[in-house]
PDB file of N, CA and C in Angstrom:
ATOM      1  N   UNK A   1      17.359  21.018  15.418  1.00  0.00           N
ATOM      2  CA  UNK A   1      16.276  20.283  14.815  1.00  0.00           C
ATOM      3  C   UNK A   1      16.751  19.703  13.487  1.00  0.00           C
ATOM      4  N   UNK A   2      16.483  18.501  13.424  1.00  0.00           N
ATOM      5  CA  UNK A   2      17.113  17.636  12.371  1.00  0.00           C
ATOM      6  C   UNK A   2      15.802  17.429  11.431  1.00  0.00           C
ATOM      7  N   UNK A   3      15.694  18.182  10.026  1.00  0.00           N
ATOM      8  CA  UNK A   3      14.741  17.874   9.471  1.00  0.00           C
ATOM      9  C   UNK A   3      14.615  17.031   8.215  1.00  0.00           C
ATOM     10  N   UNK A   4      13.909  16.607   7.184  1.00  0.00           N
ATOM     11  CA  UNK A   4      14.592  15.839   6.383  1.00  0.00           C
ATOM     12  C   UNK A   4      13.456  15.557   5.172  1.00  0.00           C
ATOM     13  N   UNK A   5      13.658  15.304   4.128  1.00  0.00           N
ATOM     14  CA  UNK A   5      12.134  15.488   3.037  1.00  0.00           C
ATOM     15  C   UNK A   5      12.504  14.617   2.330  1.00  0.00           C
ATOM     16  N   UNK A   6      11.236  13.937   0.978  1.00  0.00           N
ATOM     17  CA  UNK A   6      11.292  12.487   0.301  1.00  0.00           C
ATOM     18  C   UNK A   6      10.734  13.318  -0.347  1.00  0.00           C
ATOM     19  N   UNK A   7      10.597  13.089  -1.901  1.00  0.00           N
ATOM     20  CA  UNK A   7       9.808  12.975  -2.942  1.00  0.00           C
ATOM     21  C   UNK A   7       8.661  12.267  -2.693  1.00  0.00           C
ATOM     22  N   UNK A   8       7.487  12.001  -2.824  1.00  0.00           N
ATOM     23  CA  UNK A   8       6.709  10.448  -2.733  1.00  0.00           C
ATOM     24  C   UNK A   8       5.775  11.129  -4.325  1.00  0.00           C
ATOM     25  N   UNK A   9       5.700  11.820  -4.648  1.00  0.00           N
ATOM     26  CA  UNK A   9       4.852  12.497  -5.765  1.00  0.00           C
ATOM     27  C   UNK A   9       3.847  11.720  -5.914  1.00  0.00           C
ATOM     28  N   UNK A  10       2.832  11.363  -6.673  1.00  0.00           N
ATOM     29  CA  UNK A  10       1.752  10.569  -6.787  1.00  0.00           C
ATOM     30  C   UNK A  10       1.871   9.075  -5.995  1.00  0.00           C
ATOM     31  N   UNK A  11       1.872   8.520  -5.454  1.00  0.00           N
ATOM     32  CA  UNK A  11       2.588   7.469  -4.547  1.00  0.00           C
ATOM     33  C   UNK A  11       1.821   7.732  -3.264  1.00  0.00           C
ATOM     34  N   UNK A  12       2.435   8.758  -2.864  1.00  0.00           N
ATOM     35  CA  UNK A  12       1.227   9.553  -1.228  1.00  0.00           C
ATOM     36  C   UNK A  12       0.190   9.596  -1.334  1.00  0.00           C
ATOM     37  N   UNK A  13      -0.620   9.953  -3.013  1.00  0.00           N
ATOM     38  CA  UNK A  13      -1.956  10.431  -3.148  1.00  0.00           C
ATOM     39  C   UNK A  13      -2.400   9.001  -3.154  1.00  0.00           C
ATOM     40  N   UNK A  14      -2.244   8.040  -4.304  1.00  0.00           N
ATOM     41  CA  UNK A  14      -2.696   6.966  -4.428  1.00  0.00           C
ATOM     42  C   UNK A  14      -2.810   6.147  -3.137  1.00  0.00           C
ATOM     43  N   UNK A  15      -1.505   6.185  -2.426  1.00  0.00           N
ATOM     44  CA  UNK A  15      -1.887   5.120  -1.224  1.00  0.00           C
ATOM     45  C   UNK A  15      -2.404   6.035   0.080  1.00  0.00           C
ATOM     46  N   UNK A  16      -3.281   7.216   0.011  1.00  0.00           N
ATOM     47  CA  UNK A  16      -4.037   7.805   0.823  1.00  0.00           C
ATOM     48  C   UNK A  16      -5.226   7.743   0.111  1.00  0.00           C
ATOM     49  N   UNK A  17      -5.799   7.935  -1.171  1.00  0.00           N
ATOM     50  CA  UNK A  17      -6.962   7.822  -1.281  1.00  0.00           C
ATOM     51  C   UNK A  17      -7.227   6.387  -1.450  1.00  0.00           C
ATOM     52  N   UNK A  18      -6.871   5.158  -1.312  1.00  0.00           N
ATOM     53  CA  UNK A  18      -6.345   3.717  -1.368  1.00  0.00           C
ATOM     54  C   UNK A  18      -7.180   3.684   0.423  1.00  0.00           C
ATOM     55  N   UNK A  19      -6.416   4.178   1.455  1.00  0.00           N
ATOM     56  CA  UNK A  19      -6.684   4.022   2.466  1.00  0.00           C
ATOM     57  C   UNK A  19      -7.952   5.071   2.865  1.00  0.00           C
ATOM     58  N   UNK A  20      -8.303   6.267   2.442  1.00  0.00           N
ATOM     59  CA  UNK A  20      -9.636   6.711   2.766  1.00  0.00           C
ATOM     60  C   UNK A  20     -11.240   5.897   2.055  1.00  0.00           C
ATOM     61  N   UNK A  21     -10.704   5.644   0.838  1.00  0.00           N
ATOM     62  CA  UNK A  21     -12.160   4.604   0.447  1.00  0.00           C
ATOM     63  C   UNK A  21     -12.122   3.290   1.119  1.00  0.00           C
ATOM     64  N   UNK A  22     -11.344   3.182   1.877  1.00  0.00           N
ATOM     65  CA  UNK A  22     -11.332   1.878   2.579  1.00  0.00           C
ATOM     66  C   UNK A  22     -11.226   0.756   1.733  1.00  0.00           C
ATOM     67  N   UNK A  23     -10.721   0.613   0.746  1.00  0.00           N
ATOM     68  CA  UNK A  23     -10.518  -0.473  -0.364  1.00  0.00           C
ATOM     69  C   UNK A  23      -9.684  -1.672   0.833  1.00  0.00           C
ATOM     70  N   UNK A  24      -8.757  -1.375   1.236  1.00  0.00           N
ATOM     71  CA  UNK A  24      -8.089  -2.081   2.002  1.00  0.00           C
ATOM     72  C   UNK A  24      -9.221  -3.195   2.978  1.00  0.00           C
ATOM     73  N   UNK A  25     -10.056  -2.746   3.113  1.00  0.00           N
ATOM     74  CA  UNK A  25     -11.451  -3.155   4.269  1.00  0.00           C
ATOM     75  C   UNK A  25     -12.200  -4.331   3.359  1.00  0.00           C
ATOM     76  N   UNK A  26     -12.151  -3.332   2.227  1.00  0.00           N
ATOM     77  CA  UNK A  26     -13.269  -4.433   1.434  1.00  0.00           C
ATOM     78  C   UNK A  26     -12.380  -5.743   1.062  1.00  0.00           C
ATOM     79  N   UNK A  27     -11.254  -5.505   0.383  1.00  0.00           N
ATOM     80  CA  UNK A  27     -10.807  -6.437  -0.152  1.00  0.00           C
ATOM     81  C   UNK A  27     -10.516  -7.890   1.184  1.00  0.00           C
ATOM     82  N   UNK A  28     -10.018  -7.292   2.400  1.00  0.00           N
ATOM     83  CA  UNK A  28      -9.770  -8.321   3.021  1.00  0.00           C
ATOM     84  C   UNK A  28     -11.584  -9.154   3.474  1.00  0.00           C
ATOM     85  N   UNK A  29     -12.158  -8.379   3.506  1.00  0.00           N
ATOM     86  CA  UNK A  29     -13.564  -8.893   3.728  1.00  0.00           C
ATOM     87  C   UNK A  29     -13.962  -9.613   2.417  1.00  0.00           C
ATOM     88  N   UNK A  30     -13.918  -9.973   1.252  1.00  0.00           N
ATOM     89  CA  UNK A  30     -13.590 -10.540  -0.006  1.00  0.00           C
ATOM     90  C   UNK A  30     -13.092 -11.670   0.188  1.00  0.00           C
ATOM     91  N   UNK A  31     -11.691 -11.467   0.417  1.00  0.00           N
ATOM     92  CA  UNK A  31     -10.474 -12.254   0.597  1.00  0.00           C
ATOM     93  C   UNK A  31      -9.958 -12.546   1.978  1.00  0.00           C
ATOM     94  N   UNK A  32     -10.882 -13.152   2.965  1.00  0.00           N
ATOM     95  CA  UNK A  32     -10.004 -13.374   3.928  1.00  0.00           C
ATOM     96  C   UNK A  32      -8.818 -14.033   4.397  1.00  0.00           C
ATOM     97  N   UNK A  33      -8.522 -13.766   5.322  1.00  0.00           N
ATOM     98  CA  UNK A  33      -6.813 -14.290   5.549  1.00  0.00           C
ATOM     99  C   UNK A  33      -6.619 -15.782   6.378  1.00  0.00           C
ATOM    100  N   UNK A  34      -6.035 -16.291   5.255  1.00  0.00           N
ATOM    101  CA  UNK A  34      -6.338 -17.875   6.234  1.00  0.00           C
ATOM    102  C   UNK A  34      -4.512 -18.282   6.120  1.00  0.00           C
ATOM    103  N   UNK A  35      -4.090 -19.016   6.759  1.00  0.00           N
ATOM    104  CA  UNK A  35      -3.061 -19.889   7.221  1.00  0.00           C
ATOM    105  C   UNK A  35      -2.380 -18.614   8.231  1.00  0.00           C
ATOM    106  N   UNK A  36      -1.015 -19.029   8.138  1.00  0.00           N
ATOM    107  CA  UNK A  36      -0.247 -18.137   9.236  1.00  0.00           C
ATOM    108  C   UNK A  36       0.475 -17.349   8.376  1.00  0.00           C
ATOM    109  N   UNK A  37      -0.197 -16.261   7.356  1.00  0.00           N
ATOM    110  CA  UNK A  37       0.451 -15.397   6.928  1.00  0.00           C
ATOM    111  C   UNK A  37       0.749 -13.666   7.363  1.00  0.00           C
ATOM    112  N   UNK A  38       1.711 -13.640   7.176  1.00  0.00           N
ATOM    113  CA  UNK A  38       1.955 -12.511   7.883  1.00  0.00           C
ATOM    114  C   UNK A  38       1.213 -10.857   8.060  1.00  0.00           C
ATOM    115  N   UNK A  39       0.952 -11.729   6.071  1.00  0.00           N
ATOM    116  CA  UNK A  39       0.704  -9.810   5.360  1.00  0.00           C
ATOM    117  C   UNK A  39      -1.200 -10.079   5.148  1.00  0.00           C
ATOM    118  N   UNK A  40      -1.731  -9.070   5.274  1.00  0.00           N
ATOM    119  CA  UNK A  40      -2.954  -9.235   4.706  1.00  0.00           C
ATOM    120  C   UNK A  40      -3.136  -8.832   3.538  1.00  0.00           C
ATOM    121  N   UNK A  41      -4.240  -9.660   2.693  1.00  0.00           N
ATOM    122  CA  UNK A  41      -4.328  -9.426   1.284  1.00  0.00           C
ATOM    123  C   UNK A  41      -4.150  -8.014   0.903  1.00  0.00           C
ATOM    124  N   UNK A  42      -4.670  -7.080   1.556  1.00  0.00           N
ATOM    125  CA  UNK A  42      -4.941  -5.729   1.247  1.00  0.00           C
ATOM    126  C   UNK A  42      -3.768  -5.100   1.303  1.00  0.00           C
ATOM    127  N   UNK A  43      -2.739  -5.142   2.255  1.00  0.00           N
ATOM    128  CA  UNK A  43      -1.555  -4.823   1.863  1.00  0.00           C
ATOM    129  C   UNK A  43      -0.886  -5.211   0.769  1.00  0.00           C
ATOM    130  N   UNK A  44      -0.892  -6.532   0.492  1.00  0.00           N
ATOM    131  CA  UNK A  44      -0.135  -6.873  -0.626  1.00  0.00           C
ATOM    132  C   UNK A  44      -0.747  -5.976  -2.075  1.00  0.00           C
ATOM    133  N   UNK A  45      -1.635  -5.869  -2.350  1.00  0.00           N
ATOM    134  CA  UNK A  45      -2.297  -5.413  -3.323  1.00  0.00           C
ATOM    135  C   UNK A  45      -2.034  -4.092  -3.434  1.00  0.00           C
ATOM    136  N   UNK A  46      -2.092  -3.431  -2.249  1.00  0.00           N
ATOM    137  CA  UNK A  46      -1.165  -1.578  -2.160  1.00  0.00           C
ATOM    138  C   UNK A  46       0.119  -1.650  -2.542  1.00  0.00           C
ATOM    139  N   UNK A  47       0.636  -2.425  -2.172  1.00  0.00           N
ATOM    140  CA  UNK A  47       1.995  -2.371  -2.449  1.00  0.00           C
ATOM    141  C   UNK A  47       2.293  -2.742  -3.845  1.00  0.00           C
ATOM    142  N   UNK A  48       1.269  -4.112  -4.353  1.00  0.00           N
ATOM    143  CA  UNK A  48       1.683  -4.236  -5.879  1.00  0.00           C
ATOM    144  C   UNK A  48       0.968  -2.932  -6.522  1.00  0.00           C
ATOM    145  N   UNK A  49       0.401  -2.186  -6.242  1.00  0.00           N
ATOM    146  CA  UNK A  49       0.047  -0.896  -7.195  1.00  0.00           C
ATOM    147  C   UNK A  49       0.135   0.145  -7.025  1.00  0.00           C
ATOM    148  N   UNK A  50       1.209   0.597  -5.917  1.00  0.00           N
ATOM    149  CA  UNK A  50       2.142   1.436  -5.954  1.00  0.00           C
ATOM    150  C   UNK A  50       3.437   0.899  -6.504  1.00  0.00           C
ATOM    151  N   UNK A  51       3.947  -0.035  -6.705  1.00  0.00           N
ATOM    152  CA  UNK A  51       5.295  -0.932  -7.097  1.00  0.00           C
ATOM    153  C   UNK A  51       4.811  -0.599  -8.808  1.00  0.00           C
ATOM    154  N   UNK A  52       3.601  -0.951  -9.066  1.00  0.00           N
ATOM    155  CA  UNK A  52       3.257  -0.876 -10.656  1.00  0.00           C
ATOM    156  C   UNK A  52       2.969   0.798 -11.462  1.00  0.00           C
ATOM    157  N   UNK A  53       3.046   1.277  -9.975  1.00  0.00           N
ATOM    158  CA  UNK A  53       3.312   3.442 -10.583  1.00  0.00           C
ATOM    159  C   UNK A  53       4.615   3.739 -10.958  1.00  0.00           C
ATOM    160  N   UNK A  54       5.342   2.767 -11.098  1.00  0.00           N
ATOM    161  CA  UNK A  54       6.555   3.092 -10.649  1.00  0.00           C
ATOM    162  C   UNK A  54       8.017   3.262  -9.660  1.00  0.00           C
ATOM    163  N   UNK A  55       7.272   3.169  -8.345  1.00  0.00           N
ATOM    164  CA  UNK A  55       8.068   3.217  -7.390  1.00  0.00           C
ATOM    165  C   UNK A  55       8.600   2.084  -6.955  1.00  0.00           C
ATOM    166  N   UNK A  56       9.758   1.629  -8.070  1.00  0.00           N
ATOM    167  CA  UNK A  56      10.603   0.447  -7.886  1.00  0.00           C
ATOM    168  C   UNK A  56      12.030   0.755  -7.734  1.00  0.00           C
ATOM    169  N   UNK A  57      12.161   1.843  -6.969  1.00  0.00           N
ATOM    170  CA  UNK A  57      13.997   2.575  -6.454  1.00  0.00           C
ATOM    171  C   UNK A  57      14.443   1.727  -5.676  1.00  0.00           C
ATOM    172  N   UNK A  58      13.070   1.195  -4.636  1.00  0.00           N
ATOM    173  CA  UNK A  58      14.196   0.086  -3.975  1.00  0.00           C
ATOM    174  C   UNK A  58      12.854  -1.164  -3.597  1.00  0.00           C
ATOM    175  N   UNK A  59      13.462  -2.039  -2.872  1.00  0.00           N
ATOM    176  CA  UNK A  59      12.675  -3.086  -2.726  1.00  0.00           C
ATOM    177  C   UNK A  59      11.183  -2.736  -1.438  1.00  0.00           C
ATOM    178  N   UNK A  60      10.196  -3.212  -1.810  1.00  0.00           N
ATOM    179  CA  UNK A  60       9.047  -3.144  -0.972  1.00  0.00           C
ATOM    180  C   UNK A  60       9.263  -3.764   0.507  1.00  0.00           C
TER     181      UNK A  60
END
């Protein structure tokens, strides 16, 4: 058995309680997604505020 562990320290909490209030839901209902983009608003916005905790070791 090949096992294997990450740090994520505050990073896990934020982008789990991020995804249990459903912020992700509201914002795209806000902001809907128009042309042929890939990412939805709500992702981008998790990612810029986990990127802004700190977790800039490597690229998003």
């Amino acid at each position: 058995m090949n096992v294997s562990s990450a740090i994520v320290a505050h990073h896990g909490i934020v982008a789990g309680i991020y995804d249990e209030l459903e912020i992700g839901r509201i914002i795209d209902e806000i902001i809907p997604k128009q042309g042929q983009h890939k990412l939805a608003h709500s992702e981008v916005i998790k990612a810029m505020i986990i990127t802004s905790l700190g977790f800039n070791e490597r690229r998003l």
